[in-house]
Protein backbone atom coordinates (compact mmCIF):
# COMPACT_ATOMS: atom_id res chain seq x y z
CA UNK A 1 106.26 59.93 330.60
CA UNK A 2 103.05 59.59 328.54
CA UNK A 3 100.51 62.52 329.49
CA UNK A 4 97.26 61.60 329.46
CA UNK A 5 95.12 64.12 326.88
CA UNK A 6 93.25 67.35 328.07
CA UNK A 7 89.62 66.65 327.08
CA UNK A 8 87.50 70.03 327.22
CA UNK A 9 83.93 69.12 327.77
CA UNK A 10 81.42 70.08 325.41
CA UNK A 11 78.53 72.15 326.76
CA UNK A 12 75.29 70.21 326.66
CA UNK A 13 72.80 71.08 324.16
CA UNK A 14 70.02 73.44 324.16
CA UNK A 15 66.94 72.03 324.63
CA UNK A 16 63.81 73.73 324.45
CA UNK A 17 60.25 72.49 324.05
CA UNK A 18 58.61 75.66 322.15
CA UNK A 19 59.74 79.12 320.89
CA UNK A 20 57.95 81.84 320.78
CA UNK A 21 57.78 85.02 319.86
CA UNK A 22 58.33 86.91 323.00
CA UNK A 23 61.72 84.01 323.70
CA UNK A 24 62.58 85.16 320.13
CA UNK A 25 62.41 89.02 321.09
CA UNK A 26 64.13 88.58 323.77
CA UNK A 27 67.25 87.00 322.28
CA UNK A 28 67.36 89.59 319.98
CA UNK A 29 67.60 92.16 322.49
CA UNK A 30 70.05 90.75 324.88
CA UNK A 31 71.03 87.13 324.62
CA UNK A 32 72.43 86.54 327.76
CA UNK A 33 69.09 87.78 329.34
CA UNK A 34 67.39 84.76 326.97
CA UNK A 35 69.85 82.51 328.76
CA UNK A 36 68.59 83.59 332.48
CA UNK A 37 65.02 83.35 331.33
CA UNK A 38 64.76 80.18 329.11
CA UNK A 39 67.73 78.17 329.32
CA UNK A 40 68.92 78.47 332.93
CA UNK A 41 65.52 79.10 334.68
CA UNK A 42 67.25 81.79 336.92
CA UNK A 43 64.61 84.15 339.67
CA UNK A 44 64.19 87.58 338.86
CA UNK A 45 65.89 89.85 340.98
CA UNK A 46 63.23 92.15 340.38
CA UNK A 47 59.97 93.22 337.90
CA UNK A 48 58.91 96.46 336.39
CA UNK A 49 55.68 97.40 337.30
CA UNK A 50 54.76 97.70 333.46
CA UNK A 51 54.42 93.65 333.26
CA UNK A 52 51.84 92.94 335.86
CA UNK A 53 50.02 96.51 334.81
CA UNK A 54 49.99 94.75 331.22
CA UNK A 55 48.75 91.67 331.93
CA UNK A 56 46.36 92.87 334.37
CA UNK A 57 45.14 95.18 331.70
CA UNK A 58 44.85 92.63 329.57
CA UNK A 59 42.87 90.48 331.72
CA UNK A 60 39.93 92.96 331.50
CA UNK A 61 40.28 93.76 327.95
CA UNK A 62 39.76 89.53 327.59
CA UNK A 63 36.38 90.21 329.93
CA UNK A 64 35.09 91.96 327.72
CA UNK A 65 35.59 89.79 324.34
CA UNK A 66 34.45 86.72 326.59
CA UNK A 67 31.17 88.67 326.56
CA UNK A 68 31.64 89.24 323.08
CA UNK A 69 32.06 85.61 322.67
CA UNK A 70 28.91 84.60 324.37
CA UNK A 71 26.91 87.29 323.15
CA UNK A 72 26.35 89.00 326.05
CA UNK A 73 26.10 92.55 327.24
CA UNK A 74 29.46 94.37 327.53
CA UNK A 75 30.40 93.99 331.19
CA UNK A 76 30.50 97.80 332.88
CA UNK A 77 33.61 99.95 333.39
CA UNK A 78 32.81 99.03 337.35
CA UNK A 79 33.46 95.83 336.41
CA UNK A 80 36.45 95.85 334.43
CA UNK A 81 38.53 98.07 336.92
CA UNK A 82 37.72 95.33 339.14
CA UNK A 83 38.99 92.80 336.93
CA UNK A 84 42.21 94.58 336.49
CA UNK A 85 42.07 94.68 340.28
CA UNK A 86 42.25 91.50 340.72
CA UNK A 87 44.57 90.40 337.94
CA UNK A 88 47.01 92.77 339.67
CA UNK A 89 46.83 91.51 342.84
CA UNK A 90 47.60 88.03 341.52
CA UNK A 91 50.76 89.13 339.49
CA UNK A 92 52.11 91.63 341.82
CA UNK A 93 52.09 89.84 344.92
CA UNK A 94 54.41 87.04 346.18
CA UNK A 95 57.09 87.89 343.02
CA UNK A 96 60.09 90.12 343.23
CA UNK A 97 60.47 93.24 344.00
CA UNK A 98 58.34 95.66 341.87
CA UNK A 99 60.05 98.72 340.49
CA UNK A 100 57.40 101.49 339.12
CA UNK A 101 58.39 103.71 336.69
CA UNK A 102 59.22 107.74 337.72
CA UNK A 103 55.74 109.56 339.76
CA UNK A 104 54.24 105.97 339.77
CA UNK A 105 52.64 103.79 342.31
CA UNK A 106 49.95 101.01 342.11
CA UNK A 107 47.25 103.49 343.07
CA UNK A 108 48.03 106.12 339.78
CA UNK A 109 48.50 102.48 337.70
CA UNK A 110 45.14 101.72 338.80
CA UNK A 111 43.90 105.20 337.51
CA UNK A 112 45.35 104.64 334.47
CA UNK A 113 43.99 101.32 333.52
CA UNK A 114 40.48 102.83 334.58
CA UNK A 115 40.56 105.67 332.15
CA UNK A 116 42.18 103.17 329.27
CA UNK A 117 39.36 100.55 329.58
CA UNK A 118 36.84 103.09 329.53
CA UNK A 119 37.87 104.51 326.31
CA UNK A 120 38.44 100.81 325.22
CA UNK A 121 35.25 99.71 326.13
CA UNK A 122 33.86 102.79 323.76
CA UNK A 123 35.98 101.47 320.79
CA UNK A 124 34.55 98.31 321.00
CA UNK A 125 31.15 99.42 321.05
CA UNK A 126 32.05 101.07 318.00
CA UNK A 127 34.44 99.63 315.92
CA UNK A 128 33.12 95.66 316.88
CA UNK A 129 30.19 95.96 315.13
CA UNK A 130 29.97 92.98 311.91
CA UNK A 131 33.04 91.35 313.64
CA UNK A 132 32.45 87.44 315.06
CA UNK A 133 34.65 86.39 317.83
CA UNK A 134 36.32 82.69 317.22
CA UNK A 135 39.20 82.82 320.21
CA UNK A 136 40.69 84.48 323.07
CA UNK A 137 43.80 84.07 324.23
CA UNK A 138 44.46 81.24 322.14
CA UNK A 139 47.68 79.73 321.34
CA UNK A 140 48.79 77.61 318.41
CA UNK A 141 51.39 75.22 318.43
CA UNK A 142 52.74 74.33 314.86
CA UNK A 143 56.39 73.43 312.70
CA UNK A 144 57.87 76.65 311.50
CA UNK A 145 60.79 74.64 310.08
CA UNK A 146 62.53 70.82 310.62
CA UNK A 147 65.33 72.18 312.67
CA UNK A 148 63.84 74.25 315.18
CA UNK A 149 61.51 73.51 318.04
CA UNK A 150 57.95 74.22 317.73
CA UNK A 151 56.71 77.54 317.35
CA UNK A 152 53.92 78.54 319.98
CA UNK A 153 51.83 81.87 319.05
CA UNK A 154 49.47 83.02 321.77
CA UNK A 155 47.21 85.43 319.66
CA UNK A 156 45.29 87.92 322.51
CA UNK A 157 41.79 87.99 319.94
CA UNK A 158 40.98 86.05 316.29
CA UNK A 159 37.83 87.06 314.46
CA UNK A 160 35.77 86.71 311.45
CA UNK A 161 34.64 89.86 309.84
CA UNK A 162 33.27 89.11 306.04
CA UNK A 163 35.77 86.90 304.53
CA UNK A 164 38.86 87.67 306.73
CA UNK A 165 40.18 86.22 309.51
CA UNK A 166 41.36 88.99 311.73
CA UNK A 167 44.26 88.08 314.08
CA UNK A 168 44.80 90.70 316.49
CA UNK A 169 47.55 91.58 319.18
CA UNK A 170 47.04 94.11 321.64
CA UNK A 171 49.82 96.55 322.96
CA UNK A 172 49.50 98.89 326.16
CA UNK A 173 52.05 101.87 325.15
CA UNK A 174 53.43 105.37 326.79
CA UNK A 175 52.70 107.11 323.11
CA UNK A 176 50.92 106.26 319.95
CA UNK A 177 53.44 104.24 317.56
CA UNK A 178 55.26 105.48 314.91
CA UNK A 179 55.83 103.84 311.63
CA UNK A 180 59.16 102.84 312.46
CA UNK A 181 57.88 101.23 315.88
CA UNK A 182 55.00 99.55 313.49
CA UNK A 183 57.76 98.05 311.44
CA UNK A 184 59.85 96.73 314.38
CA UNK A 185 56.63 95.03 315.90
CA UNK A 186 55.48 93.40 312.42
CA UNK A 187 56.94 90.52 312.09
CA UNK A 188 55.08 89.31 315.21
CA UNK A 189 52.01 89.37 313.49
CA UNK A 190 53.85 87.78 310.53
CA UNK A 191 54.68 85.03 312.69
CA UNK A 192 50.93 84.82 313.85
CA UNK A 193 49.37 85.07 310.27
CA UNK A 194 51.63 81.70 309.42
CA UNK A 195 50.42 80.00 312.39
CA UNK A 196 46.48 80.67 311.78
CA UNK A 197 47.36 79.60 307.76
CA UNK A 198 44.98 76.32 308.76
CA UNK A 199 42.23 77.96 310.45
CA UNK A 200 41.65 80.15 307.50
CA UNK A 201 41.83 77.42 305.12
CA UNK A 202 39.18 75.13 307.37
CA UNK A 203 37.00 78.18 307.82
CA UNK A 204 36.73 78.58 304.03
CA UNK A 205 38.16 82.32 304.50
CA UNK A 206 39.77 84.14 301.61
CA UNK A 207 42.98 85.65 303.61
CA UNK A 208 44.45 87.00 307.11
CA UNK A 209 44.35 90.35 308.52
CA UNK A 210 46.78 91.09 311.14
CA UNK A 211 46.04 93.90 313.59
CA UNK A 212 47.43 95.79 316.03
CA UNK A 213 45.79 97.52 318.58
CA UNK A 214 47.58 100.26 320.26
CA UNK A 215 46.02 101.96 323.40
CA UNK A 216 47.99 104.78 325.23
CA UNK A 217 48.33 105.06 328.82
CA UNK A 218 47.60 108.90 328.98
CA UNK A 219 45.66 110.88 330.38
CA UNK A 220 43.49 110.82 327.06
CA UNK A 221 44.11 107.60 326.17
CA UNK A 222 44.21 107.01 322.20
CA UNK A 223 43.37 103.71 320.16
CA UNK A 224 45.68 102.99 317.07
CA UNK A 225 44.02 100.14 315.06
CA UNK A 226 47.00 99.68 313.05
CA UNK A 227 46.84 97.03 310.14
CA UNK A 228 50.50 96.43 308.17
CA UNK A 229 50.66 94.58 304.82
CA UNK A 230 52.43 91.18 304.92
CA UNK A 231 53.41 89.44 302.02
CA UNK A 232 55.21 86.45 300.99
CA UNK A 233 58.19 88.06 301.18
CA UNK A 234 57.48 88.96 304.68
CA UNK A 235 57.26 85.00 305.54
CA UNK A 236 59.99 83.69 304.09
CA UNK A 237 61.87 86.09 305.79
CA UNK A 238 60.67 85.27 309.56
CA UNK A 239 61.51 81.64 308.76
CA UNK A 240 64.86 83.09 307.85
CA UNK A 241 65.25 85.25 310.79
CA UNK A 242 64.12 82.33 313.47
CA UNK A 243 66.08 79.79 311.55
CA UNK A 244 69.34 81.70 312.05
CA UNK A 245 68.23 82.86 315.67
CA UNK A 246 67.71 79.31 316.44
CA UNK A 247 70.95 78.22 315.49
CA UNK A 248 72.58 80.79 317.60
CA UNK A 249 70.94 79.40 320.68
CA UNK A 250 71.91 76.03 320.02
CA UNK A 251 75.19 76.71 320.12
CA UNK A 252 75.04 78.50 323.18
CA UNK A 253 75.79 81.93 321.94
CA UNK A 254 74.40 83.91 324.59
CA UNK A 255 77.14 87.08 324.84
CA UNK A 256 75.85 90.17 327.10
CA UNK A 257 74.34 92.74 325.17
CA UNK A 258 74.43 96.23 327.06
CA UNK A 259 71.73 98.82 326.36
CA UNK A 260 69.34 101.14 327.75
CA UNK A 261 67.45 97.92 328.65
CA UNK A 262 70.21 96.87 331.36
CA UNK A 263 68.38 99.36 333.76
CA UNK A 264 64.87 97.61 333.78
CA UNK A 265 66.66 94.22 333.56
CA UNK A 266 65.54 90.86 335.83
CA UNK A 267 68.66 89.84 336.17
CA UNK A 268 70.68 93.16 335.97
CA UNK A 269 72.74 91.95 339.33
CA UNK A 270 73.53 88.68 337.98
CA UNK A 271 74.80 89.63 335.31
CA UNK A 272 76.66 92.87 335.59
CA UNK A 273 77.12 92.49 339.41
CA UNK A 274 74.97 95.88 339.67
C-alpha cells in the first residue's frame, strides 16, 4: 500500500505595505504583540489611558505650530485645553475599555494636560524665536533598503532655523529622561534624519538636527529640549537593525515576549488567556 505524502503547508507570507517606526518598536518589545497589531488586525481588548491623553495632547501642541505656520498669534491656554478636550473625546470614546493609570481619571488627565500646555505654550514663546515652520505632522514615505517595505516617518514638527533643518519629535513623559532613556529613543530620530535627507538637500540646507522634546506630566511640568549627535555610523546601523528586524517578520517569527509590558498589554487576554 502506497501512502500518499504528508505535505505541511507553508504559512503565507508577510505582507505589509509600510513600516514604521512605532511597528518597528513594537516588534522589538514583544513580537507576538506586532503580530496582533499589524499582521493579524486583532481588536484591543482594552487601551491605557496614556494613548488617547498623548494624542490628545498632541493635538493642541499641533494648534499651536499651525499658528506658527500661518503666522498668527499663539492661540490662548483657553483654547488649547479645549483642543485637548476635544481630541480626547474623539479617541476615548467608542474604543475599548480605558484603563487609567493608579489615582487617575479623565478629569485629573485633563488637569494635567492644562498645566503642561501652559508651560509649553511659554517655551514656545521663548525658545521659537528665529525658527521657520515647514511641516506638521508630516509623514514621509521613502526606500530604506530593496528588501524591506517602505519606511513611513511621521515627524510631529520640521523647521528651518539658520542653515539647519530641525526635525523634531515630541514625547509626553512621567519624569525628565535620562541619558540612557535618550539613547534608547535615538535611533528614531536617526530613522527620521534619513528620511528628510531630500528635503535638506532641495532646501539648500547644510545638515539635520534632530530634537527631542520632552515635557513632564507633573505637577511642575519640565521641558527637555534634548538634541543627540547622529553620525554615519548611527545610519548604517538602523538600516542594519530594520534589515534584520524585517527578516524576522517575514518569516513569521513572532514568539511571546513576557515583561513588565504584559500588564498594560491590548491583547494581554489573547494571548496569555489573562
Amino acid at each position: 500500500m502506497i501512502q500518499a505524502a504528508v505535505v505541511t503547508p507553508r504559512p503565507f507570507p508577510v505582507q505589509m505595505d509600510h513600516l514604521s517606526w512605532s511597528s518597528l518598536s513594537t516588534y522589538r518589545q514583544c513580537p507576538r504583540k506586532f503580530a496582533f497589531r499589524y499582521v493579524e488586525f486583532a481588536p484591543e481588548e482594552r487601551c491605557s489611558a496614556a494613548l488617547p491623553f498623548g494624542g490628545a495632547v498632541h493635538a493642541a501642541f499641533e494648534a499651536l505650530h499651525q499658528a506658527r505656520l500661518e503666522g498668527a498669534a499663539l492661540p490662548v491656554v483657553d483654547e488649547l485645553i479645549a483642543r485637548y478636550e476635544s481630541a480626547w473625546t474623539e479617541r476615548a470614546s467608542g474604543g475599548p475599555e480605558l484603563v487609567f493609570g493608579k489615582g487617575e481619571d479623565a478629569t485629573s488627565l485633563k488637569d494635567t494636560a492644562g498645566r503642561m500646555l501652559h508651560a509649553y505654550r511659554s517655551h514656545i514663546e521663548r525658545q521659537a524665536v528665529g525658527a521657520r515652520v515647514l511641516a506638521i505632522e508630516h509623514a514621509e514615505r521613502f526606500d530604506l533598503l530593496p528588501e524591506t517595505p517602505p519606511v513611513v516617518a511621521r515627524v510631529d514638527l520640521i523647521e528651518v532655523e539658520g542653515q539647519a533643518l530641525v526635525v523634531t519629535d515630541t514625547k509626553t513623559s512621567k519624569a525628565r529622561w535620562s541619558e540612557a532613556q535618550l539613547l534608547e529613543h535615538r535611533p528614531q530620530l536617526v530613522l527620521y534624519a534619513y528620511a528628510l535627507v531630500g528635503m535638506r538637500r532641495a532646501l539648500g540646507l547644510r545638515r539635520i538636527l534632530p530634537r527631542f522634546e520632552v515635557i513632564t506630566k507633573g505637577k511642575r511640568p519640565a521641558i527637555q529640549c534634548l538634541e543627540p549627535r547622529v553620525s554615519r555610523e548611527d545610519a548604517v546601523r538602523i538600516r542594519s537593525d530594520v534589515s534584520v528586524t524585517w527578516a524576522a517578520i517575514a518569516a513569521r517569527a513572532f514568539p511571546r515576549r513576557e515583561s513588565w509590558a504584559c500588564t498594560a498589554c491590548p491583547y494581554r487576554h489573547a494571548c496569555l488567556g489573562r
